[in-house]
C-alpha atoms as a PDB file:
ATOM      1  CA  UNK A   1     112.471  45.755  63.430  1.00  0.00           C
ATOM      2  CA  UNK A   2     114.278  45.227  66.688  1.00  0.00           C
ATOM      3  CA  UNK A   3     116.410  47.244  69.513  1.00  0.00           C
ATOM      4  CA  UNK A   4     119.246  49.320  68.461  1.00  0.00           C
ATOM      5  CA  UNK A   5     121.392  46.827  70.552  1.00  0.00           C
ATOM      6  CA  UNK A   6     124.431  48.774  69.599  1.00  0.00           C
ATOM      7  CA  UNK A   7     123.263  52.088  71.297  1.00  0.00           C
ATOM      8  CA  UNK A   8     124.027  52.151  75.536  1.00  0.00           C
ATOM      9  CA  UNK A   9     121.187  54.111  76.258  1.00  0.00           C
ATOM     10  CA  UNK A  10     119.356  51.535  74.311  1.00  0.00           C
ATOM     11  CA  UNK A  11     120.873  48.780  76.046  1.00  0.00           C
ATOM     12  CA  UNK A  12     121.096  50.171  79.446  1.00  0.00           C
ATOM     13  CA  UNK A  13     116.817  50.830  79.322  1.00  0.00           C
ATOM     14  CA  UNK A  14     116.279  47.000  78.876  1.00  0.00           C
ATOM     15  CA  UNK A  15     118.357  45.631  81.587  1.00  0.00           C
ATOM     16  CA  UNK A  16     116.923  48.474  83.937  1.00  0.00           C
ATOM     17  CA  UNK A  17     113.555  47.416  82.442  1.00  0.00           C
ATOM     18  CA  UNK A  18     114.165  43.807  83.402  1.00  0.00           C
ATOM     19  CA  UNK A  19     115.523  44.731  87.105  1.00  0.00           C
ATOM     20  CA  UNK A  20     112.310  46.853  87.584  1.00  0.00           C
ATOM     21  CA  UNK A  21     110.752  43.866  87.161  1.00  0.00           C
ATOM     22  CA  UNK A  22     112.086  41.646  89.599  1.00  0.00           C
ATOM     23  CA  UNK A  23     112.430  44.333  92.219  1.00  0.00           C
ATOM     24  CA  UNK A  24     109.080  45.954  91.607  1.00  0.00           C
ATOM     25  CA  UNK A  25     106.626  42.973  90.730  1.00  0.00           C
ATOM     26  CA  UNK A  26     108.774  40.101  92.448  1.00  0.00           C
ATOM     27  CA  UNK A  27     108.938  37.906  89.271  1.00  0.00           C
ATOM     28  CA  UNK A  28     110.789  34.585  89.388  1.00  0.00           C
ATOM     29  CA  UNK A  29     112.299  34.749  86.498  1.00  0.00           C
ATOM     30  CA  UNK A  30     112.318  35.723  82.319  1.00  0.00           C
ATOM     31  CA  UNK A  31     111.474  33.601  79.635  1.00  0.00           C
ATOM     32  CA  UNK A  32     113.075  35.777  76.468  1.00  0.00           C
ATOM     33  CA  UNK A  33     111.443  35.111  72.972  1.00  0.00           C
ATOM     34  CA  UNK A  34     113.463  34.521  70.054  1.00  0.00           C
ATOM     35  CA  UNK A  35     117.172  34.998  71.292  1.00  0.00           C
ATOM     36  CA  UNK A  36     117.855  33.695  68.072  1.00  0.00           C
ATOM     37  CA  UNK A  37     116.754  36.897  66.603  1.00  0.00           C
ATOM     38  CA  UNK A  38     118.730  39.217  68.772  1.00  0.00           C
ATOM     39  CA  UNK A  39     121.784  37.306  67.853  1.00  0.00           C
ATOM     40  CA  UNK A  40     121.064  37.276  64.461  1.00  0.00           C
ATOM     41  CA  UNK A  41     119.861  40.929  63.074  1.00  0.00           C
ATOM     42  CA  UNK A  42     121.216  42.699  65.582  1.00  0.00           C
ATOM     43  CA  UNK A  43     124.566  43.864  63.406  1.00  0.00           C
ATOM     44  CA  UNK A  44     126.808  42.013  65.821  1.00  0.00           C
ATOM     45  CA  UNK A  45     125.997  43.785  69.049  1.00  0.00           C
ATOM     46  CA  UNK A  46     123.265  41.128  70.383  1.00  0.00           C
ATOM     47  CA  UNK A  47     125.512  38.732  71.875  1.00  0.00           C
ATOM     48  CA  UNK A  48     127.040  41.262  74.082  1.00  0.00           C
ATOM     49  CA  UNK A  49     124.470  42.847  75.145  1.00  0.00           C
ATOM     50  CA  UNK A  50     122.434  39.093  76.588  1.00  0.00           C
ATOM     51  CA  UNK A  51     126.318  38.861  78.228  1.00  0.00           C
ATOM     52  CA  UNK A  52     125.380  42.416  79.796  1.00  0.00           C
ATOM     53  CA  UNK A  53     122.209  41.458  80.735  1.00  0.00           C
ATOM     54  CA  UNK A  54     122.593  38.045  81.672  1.00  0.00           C
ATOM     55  CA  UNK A  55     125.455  39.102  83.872  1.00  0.00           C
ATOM     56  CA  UNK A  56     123.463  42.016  85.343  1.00  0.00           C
ATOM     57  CA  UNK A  57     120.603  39.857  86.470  1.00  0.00           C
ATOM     58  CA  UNK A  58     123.308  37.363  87.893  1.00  0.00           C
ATOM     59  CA  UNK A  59     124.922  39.697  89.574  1.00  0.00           C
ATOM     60  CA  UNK A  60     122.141  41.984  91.864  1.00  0.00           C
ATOM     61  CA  UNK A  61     119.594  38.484  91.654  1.00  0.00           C
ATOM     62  CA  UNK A  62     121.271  35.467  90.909  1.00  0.00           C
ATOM     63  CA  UNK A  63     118.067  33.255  91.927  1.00  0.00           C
ATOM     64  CA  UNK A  64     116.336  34.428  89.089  1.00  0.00           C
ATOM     65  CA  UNK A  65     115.760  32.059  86.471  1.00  0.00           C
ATOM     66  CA  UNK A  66     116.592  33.349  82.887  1.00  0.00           C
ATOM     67  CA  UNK A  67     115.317  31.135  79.514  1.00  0.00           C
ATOM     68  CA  UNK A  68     116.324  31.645  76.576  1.00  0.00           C
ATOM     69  CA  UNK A  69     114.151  30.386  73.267  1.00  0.00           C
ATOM     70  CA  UNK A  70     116.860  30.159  70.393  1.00  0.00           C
ATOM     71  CA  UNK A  71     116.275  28.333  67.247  1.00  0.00           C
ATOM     72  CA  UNK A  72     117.837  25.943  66.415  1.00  0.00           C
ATOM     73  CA  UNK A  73     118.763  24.993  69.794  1.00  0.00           C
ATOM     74  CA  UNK A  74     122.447  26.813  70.693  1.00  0.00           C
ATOM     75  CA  UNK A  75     123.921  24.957  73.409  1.00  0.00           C
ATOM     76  CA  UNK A  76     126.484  28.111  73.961  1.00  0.00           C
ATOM     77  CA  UNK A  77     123.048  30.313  75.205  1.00  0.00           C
ATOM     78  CA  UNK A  78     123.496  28.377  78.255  1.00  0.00           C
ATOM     79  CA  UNK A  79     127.428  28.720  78.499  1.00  0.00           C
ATOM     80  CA  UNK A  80     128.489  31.186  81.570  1.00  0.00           C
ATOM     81  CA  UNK A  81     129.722  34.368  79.893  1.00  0.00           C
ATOM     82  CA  UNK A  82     133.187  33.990  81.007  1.00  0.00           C
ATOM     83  CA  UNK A  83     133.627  30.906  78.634  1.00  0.00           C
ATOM     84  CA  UNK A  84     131.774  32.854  75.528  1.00  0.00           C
ATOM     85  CA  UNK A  85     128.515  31.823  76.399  1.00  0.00           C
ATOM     86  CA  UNK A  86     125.431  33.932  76.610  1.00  0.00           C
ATOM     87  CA  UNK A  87     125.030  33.331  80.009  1.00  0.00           C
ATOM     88  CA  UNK A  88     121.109  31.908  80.159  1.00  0.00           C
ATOM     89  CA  UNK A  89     120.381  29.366  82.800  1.00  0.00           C
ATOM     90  CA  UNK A  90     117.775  27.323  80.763  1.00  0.00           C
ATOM     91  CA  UNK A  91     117.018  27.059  76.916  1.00  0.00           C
ATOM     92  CA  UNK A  92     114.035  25.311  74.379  1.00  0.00           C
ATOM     93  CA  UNK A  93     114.640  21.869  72.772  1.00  0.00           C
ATOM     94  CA  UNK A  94     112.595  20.217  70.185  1.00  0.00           C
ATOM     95  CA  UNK A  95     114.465  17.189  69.792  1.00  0.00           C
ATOM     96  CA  UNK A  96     112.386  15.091  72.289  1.00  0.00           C
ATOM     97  CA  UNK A  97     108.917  16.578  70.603  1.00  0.00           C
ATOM     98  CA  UNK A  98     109.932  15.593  67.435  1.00  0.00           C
ATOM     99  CA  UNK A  99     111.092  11.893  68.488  1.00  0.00           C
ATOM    100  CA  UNK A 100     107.755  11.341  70.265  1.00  0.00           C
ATOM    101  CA  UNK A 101     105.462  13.056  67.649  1.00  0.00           C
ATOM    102  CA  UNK A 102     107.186  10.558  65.397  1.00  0.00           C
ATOM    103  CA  UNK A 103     106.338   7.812  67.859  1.00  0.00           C
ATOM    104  CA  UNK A 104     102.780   8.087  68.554  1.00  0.00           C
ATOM    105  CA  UNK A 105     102.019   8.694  64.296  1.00  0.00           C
ATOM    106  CA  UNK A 106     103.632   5.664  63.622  1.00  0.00           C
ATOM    107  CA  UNK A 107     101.422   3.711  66.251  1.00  0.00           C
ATOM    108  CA  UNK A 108      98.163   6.027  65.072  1.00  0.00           C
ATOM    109  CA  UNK A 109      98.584   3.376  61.742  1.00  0.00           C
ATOM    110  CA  UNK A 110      97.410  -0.487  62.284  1.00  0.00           C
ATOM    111  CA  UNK A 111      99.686  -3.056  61.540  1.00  0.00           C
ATOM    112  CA  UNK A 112     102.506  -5.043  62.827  1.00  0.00           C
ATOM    113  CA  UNK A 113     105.192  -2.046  61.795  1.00  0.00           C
ATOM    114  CA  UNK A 114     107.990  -1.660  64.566  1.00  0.00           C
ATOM    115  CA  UNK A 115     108.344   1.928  66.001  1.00  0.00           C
ATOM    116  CA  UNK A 116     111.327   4.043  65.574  1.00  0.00           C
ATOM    117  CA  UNK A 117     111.744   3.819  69.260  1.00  0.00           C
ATOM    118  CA  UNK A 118     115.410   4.680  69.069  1.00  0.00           C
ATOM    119  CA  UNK A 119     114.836   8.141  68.892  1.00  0.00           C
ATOM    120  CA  UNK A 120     113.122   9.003  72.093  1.00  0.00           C
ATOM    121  CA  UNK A 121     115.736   6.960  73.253  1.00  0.00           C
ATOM    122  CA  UNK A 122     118.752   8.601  71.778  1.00  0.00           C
ATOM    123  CA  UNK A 123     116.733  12.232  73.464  1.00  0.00           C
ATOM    124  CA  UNK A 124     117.330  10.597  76.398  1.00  0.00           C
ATOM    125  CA  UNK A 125     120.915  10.700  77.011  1.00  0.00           C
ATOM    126  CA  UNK A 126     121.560  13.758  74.420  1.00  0.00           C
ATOM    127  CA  UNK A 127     124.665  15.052  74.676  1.00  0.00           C
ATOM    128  CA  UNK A 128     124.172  18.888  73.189  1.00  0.00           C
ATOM    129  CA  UNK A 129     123.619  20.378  76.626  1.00  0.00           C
ATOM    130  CA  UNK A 130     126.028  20.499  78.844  1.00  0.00           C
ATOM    131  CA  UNK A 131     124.257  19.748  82.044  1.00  0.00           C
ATOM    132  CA  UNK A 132     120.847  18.235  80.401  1.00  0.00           C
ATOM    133  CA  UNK A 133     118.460  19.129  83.073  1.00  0.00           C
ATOM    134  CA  UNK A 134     118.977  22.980  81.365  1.00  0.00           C
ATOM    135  CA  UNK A 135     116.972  21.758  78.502  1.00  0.00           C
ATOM    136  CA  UNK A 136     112.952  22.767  78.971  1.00  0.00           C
ATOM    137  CA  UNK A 137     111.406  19.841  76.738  1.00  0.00           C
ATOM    138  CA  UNK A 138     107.312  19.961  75.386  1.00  0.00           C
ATOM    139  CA  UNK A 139     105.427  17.933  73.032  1.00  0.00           C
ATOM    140  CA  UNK A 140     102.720  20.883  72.878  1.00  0.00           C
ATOM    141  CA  UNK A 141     103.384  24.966  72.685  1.00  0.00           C
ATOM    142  CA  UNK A 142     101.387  27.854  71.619  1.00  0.00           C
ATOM    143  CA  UNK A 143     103.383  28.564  68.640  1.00  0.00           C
ATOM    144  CA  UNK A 144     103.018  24.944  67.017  1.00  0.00           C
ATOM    145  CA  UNK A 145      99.437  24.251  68.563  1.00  0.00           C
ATOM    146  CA  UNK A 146      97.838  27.448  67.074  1.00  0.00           C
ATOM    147  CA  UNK A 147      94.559  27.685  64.859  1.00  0.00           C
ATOM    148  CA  UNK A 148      95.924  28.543  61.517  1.00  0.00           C
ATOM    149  CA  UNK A 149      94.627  31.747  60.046  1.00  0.00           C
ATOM    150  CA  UNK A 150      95.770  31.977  56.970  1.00  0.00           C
ATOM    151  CA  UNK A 151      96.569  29.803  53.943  1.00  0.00           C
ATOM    152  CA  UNK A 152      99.930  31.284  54.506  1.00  0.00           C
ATOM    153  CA  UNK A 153     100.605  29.724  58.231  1.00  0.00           C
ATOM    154  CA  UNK A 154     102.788  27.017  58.353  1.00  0.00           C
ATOM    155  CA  UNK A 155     104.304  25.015  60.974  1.00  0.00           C
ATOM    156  CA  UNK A 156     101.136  24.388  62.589  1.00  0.00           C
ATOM    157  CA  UNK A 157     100.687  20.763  64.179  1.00  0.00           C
ATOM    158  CA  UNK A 158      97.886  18.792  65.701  1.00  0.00           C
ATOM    159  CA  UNK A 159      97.112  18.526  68.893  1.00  0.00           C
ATOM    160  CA  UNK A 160      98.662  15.240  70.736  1.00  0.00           C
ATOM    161  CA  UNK A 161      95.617  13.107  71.109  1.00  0.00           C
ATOM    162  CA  UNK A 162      94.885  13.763  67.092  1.00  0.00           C
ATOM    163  CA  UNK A 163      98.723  12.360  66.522  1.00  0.00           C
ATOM    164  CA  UNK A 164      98.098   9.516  68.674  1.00  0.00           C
ATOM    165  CA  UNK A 165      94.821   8.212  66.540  1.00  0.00           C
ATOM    166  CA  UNK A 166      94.476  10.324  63.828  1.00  0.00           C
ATOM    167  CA  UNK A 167      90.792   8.558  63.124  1.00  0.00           C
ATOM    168  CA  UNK A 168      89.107   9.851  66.690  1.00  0.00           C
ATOM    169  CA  UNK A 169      91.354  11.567  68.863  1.00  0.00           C
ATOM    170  CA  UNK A 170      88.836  10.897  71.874  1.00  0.00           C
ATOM    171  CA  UNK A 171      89.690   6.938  71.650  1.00  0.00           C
ATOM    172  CA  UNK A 172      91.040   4.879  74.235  1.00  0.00           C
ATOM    173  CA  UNK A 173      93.985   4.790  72.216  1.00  0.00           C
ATOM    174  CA  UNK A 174      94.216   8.480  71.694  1.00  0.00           C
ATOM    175  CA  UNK A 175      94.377   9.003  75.135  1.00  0.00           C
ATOM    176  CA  UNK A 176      96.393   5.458  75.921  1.00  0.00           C
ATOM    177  CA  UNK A 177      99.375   6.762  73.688  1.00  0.00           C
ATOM    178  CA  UNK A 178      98.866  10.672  75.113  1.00  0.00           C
ATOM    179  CA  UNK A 179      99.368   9.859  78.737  1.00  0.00           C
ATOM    180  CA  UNK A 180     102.441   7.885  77.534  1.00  0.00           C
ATOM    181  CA  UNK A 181     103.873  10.339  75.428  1.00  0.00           C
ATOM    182  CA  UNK A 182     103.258  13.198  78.355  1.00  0.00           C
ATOM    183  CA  UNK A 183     104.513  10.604  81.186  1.00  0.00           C
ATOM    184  CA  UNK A 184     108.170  10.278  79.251  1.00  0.00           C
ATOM    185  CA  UNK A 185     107.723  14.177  79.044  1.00  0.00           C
ATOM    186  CA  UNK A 186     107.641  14.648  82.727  1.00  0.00           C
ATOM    187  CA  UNK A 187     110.461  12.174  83.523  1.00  0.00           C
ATOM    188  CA  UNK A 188     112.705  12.506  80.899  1.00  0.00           C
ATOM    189  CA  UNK A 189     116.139  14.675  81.662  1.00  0.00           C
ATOM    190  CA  UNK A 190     115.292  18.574  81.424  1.00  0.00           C
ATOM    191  CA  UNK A 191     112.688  20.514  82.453  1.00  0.00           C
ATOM    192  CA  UNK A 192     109.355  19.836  81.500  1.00  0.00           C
ATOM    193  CA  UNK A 193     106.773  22.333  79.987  1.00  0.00           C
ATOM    194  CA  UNK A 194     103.307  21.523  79.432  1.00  0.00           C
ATOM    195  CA  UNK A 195     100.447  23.677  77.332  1.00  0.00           C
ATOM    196  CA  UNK A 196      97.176  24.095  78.500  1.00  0.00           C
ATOM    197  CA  UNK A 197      94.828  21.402  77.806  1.00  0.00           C
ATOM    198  CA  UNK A 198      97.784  18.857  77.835  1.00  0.00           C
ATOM    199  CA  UNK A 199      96.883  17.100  80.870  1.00  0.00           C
ATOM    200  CA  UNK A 200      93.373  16.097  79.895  1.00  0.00           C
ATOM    201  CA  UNK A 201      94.399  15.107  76.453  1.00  0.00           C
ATOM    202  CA  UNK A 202      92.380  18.548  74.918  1.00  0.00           C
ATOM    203  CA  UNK A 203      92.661  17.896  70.816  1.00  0.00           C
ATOM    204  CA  UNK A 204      91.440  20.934  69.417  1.00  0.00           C
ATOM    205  CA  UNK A 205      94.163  23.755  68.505  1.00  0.00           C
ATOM    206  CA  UNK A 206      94.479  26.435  70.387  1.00  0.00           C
ATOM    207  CA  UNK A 207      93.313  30.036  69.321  1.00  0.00           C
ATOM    208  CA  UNK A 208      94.172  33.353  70.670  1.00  0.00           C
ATOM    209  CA  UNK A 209      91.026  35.019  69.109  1.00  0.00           C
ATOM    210  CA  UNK A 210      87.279  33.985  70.520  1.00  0.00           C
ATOM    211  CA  UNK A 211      85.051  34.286  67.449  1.00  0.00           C
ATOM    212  CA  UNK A 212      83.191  37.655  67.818  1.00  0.00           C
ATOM    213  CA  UNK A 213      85.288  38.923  70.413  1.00  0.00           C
ATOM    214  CA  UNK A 214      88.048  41.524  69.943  1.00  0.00           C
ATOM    215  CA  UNK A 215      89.805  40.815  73.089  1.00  0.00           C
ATOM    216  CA  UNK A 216      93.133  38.265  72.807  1.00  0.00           C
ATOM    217  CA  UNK A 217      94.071  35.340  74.848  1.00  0.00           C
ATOM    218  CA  UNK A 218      97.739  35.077  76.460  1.00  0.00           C
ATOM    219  CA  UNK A 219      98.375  31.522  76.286  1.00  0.00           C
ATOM    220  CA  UNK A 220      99.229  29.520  79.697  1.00  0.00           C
ATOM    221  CA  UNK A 221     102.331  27.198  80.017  1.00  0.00           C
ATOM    222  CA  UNK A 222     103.747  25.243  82.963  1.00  0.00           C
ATOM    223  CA  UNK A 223     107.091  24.834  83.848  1.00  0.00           C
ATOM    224  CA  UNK A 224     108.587  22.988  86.579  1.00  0.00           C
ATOM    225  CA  UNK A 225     111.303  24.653  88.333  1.00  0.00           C
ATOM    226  CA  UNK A 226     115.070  22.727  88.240  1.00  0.00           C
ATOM    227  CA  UNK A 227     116.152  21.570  91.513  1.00  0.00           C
ATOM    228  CA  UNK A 228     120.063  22.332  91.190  1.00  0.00           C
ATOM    229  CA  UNK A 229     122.560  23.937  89.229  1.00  0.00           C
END
């Protein structure tokens, strides 16, 4: 189920909701889940209404950072309003993950086998965002990281370290290949996010459930703030 993103009232209550926020609690900025969704099942109204609200937040506190996750990555989230966009300042990418997850499970095998290098690479001069720093990059995130639980859970990935030597991810190598991997992370074009854990090479996934305990973790992330527009 989601917001009636057709209804004003509707609308109206989340953009005062995020400008009660920032006026009340001081926040820096949003980081909206699943944009992807609102565009999609929201019967044509949820493009409009991140123009309203982008636009809104712009408007009365334009040093507020708005990110937008949208899967696949949309480089139009990040398009000003006025051109069609949705008006976001900042947006998710996987392609860099994906090219250095590649990267360190080729090296995790022994042998003389060349790495497909060319990928992480090619992430470094992508050309789907318009201004690349506007592209918040990770190699780790709660969603992919997570302790499955349920034969039905999918997309669930090891931690880096366990990519990086799949035999003992508390090797030399494991953690060689990890401080590589998270050193192209923090200089590569975009923004850098990194989960908790990351920067001592933690390998075991994540859970937001302590066995016996009822109450549920938030997980942490890190992002450095861009330096320009």
């Amino acid at each position: 189920m989601v917001f009636d993103f057709g209804s004003h009232p509707v609308r109206q209550f989340l953009i005062d909701n995020a400008l009660f926020f920032v006026e009340e609690y001081c926040v820096d900025g949003f980081r909206y889940d699943e944009v992807s969704v609102i565009d999609h099942e929201s019967y044509g109204h949820g493009w409009g209404f991140c123009q309203d609200l982008t636009n809104t937040l712009r408007h009365f506190h334009p040093h507020v950072l708005q990110h937008a996750e949208y899967w696949p990555v949309n480089p139009v989230v990040i398009r000003e309003t006025t051109e069609g966009g949705a008006g976001f300042h900042t947006t998710m990418t996987d392609g860099p993950r994906i090219a250095l997850r590649r990267v360190l499970d080729a090296a995790s095998f022994p042998g003389d086998h060349p790495l497909p290098l060319d990928a992480p690479g090619d992430q470094l001069g992508i050309g789907y965002l318009r201004d690349r720093w506007r592209g918040v990059n990770s190699i780790e995130n709660h969603d992919l990281v997570l302790l499955p639980k349920g034969a039905d859970d999918h997309n669930r990935m090891p931690r880096i370290p366990t990519v990086a030597d799949r035999s003992d991810p508390c090797s030399w190598f494991a953690r060689s290949r990890a401080r590589v991997a998270t050193g192209i992370l923090l200089t590569a074009p975009g923004i850098p996010m990194v989960f908790m854990g990351q920067e001592f090479s933690e390998e075991e996934q994540w859970s937001d459930h302590l066995p016996g305990d009822a109450h549920l973790l938030a997980p942490v992330t890190v992002t450095a703030a861009p330096t320009g527009r």
